[in-house]
Every structure is written in structure tokens, then in C-alpha cells.
C-alpha atoms as a PDB file:
ATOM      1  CA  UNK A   1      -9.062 -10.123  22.064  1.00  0.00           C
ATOM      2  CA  UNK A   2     -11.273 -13.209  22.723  1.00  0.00           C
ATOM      3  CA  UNK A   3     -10.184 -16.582  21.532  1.00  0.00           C
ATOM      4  CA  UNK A   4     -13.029 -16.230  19.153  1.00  0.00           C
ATOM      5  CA  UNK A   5     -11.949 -13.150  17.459  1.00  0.00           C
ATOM      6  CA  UNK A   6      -8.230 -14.478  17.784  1.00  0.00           C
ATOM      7  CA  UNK A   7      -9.577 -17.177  15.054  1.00  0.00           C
ATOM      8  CA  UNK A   8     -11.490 -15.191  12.910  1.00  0.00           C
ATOM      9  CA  UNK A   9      -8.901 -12.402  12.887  1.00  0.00           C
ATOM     10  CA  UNK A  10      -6.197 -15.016  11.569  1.00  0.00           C
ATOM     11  CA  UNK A  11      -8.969 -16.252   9.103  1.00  0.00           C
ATOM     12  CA  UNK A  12      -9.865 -12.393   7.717  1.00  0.00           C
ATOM     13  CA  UNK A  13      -6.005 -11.947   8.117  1.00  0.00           C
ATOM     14  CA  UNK A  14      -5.458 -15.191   5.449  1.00  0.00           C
ATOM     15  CA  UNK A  15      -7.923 -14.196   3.068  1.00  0.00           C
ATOM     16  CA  UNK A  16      -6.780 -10.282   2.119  1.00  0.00           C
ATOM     17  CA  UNK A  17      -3.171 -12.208   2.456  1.00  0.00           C
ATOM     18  CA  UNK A  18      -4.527 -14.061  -0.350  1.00  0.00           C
ATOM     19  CA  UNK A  19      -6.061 -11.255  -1.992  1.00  0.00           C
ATOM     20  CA  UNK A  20      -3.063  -9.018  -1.990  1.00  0.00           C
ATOM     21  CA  UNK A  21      -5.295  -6.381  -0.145  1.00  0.00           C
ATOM     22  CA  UNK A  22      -2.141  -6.625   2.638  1.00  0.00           C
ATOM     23  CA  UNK A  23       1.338  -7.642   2.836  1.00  0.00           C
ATOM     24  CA  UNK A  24       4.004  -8.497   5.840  1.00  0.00           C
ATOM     25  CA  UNK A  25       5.325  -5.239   7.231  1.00  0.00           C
ATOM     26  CA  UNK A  26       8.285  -4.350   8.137  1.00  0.00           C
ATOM     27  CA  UNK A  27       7.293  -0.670   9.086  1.00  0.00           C
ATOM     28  CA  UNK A  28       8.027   1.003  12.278  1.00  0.00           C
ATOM     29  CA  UNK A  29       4.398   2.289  12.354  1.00  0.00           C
ATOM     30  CA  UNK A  30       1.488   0.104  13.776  1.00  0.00           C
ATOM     31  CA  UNK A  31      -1.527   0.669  14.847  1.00  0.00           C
ATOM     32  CA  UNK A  32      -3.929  -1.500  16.450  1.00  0.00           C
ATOM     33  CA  UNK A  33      -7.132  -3.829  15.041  1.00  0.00           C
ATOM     34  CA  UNK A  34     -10.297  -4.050  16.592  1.00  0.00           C
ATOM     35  CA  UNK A  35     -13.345  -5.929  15.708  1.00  0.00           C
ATOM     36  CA  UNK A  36     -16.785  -4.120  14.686  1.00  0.00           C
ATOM     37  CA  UNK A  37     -19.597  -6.176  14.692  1.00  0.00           C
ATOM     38  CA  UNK A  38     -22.294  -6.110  11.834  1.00  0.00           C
ATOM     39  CA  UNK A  39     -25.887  -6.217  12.255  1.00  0.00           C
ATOM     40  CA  UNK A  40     -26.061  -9.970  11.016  1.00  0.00           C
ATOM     41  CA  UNK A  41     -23.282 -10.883  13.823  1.00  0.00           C
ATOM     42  CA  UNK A  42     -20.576 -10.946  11.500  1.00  0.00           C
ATOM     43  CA  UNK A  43     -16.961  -9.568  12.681  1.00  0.00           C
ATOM     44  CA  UNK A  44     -15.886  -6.782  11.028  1.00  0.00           C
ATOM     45  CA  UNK A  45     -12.130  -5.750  10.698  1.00  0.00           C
ATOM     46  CA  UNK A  46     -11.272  -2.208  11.373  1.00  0.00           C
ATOM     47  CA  UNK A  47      -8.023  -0.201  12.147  1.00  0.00           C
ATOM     48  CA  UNK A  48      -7.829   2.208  15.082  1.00  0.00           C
ATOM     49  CA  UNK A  49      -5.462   5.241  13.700  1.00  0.00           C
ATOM     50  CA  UNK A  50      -6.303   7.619  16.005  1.00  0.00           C
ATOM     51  CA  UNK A  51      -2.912   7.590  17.417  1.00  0.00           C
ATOM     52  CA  UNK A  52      -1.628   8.710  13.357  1.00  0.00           C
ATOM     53  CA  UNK A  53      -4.371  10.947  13.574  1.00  0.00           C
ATOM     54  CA  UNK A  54      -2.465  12.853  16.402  1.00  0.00           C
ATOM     55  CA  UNK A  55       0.205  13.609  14.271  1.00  0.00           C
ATOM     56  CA  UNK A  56      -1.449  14.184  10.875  1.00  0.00           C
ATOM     57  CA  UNK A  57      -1.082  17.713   9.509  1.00  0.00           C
ATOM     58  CA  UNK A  58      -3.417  20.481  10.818  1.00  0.00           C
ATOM     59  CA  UNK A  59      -6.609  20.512   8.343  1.00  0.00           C
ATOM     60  CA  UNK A  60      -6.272  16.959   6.821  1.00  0.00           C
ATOM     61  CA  UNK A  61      -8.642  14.741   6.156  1.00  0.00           C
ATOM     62  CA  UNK A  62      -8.765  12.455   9.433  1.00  0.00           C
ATOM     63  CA  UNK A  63      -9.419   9.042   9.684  1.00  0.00           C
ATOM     64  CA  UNK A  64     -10.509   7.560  13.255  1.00  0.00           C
ATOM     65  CA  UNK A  65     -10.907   3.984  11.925  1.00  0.00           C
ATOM     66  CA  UNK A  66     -10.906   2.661   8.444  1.00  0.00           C
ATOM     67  CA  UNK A  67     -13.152  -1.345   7.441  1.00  0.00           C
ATOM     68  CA  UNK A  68     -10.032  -2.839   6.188  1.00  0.00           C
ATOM     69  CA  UNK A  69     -12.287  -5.335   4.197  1.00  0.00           C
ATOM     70  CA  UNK A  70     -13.997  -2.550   2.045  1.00  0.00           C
ATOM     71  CA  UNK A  71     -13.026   0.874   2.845  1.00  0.00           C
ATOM     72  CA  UNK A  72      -9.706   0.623   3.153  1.00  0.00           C
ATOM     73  CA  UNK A  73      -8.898  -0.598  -0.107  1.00  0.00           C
ATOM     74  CA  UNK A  74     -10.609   2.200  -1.875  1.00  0.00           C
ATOM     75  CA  UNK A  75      -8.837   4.599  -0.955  1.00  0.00           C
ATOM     76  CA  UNK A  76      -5.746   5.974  -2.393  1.00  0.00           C
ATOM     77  CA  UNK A  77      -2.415   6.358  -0.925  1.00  0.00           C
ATOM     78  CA  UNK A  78       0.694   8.083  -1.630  1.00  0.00           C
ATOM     79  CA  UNK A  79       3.489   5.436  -1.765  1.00  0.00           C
ATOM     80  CA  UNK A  80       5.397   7.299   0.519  1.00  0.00           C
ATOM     81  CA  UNK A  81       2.539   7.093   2.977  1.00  0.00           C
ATOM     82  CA  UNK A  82       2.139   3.503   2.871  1.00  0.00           C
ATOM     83  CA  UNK A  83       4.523   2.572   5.990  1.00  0.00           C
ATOM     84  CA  UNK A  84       2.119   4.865   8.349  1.00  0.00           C
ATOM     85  CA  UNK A  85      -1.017   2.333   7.217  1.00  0.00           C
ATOM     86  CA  UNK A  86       1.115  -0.948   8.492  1.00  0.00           C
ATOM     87  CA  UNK A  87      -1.100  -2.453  11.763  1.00  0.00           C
ATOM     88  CA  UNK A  88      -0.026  -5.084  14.098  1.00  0.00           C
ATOM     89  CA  UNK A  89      -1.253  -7.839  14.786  1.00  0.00           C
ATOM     90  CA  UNK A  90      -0.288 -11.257  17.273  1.00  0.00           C
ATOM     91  CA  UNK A  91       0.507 -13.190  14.576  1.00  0.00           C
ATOM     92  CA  UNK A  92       4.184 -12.808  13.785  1.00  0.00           C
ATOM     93  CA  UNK A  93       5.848 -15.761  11.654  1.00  0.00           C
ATOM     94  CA  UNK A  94       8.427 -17.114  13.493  1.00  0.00           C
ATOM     95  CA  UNK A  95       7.286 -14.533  16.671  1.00  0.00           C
ATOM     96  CA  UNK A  96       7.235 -18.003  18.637  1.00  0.00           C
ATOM     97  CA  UNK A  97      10.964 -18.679  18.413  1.00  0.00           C
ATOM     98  CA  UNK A  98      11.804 -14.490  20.151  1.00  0.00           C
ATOM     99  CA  UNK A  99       9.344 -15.248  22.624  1.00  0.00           C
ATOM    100  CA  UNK A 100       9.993 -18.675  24.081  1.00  0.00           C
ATOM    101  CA  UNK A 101      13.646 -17.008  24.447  1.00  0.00           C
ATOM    102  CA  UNK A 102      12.203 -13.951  26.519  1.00  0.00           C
ATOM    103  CA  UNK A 103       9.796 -16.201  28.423  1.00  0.00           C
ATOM    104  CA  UNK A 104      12.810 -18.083  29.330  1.00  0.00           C
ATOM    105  CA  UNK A 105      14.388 -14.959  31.105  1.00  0.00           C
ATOM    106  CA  UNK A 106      11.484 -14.188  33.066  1.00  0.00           C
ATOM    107  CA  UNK A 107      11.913 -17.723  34.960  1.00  0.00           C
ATOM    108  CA  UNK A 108      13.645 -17.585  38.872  1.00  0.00           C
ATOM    109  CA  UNK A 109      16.284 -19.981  38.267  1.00  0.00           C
ATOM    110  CA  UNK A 110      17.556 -18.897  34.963  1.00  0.00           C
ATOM    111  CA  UNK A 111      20.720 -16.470  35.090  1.00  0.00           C
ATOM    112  CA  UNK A 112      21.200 -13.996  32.507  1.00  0.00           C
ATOM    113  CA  UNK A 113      23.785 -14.177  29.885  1.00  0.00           C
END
């Protein structure tokens, strides 16, 4: 992702945070964002299921991408279902700390331990 989106995906990010339209995750299902842009050059926020869709029952209704800023919160889901909607995203709280650790290992001069 640009720089560009990077800011405006933390900003649409903060305001369904706000909204209640998300919540942190915890789920071991994520798929990806991606950004579709309107006809007036705004950003729009979408999420790429297709790789859910590849295991989705024969015959169901498929999804390929769902506007997470209007679509996707008018539509219904089973609670059980809820995990397989989670998407990922860079921004982690506290992602910063694991990283700078890993980072660290990928140096020369720094043994293992």
C-alpha cells in the first residue's frame, strides 16, 4: 500500500473503531484490505475474501469483496461466523515491540539465543 493509503486506511480504520462497525481481532482468519477508488477520488475500503470464498460450501452465496463502510454492515452474520470476517491490517497495537525484536535477529553480528 502507498503511504497515502497507509494514512487514510488508519483514518477509515479509527472512525468504524469509533463507530463500533469493527473491533480488535483475535481470530485466526484474515483476509486482506484493498482500496477501491470512487468516482469523486475518494478511497474506498473493501475486503478481498476470495481466499474464504475457496472454502465456502458448494452453492452459497459468495462474496468476492464486501465495502466495509456500507455493505458490510448490512449484512447479517451468524455469530458463529463472525471469526471468518476478521481482516488484517499493519496496524497492530503494540506490533512495534515483536518486530524491533525480530528485526534484531536478522542483523550479522547478533547471535541467537
Amino acid at each position: 500500500m502507498a503511504p497515502s493509503e497507509l494514512k487514510e486506511l488508519k483514518v477509515q480504520l479509527q472512525e468504524l473503531l469509533e463507530k463500533g462497525f469493527i473491533r480488535l481481532s483475535v481470530s485466526p482468519w484474515g483476509a486482506p484490505v484493498l482500496f477501491v477508488k470512487n468516482k469523486d477520488g475518494s478511497l474506498r475500503l473493501c475486503i478481498n475474501y476470495r481466499q474464504l470464498n475457496r472454502v465456502t460450501l458448494r452453492g452459497a452465496t459468495v462474496f468476492s469483496k464486501i465495502d466495509v463502510r456500507s455493505g458490510y454492515h448490512q449484512l447479517k452474520i451468524k455469530d458463529s461466523d463472525v471469526p471468518k470476517t476478521a481482516f488484517r491490517t499493519r496496524f497492530v497495537e503494540g506490533f512495534s515491540l515483536i518486530a524491533a525484536l525480530l528485526t534484531r535477529l536478522t542483523w550479522k553480528s547478533v547471535k541467537f539465543e
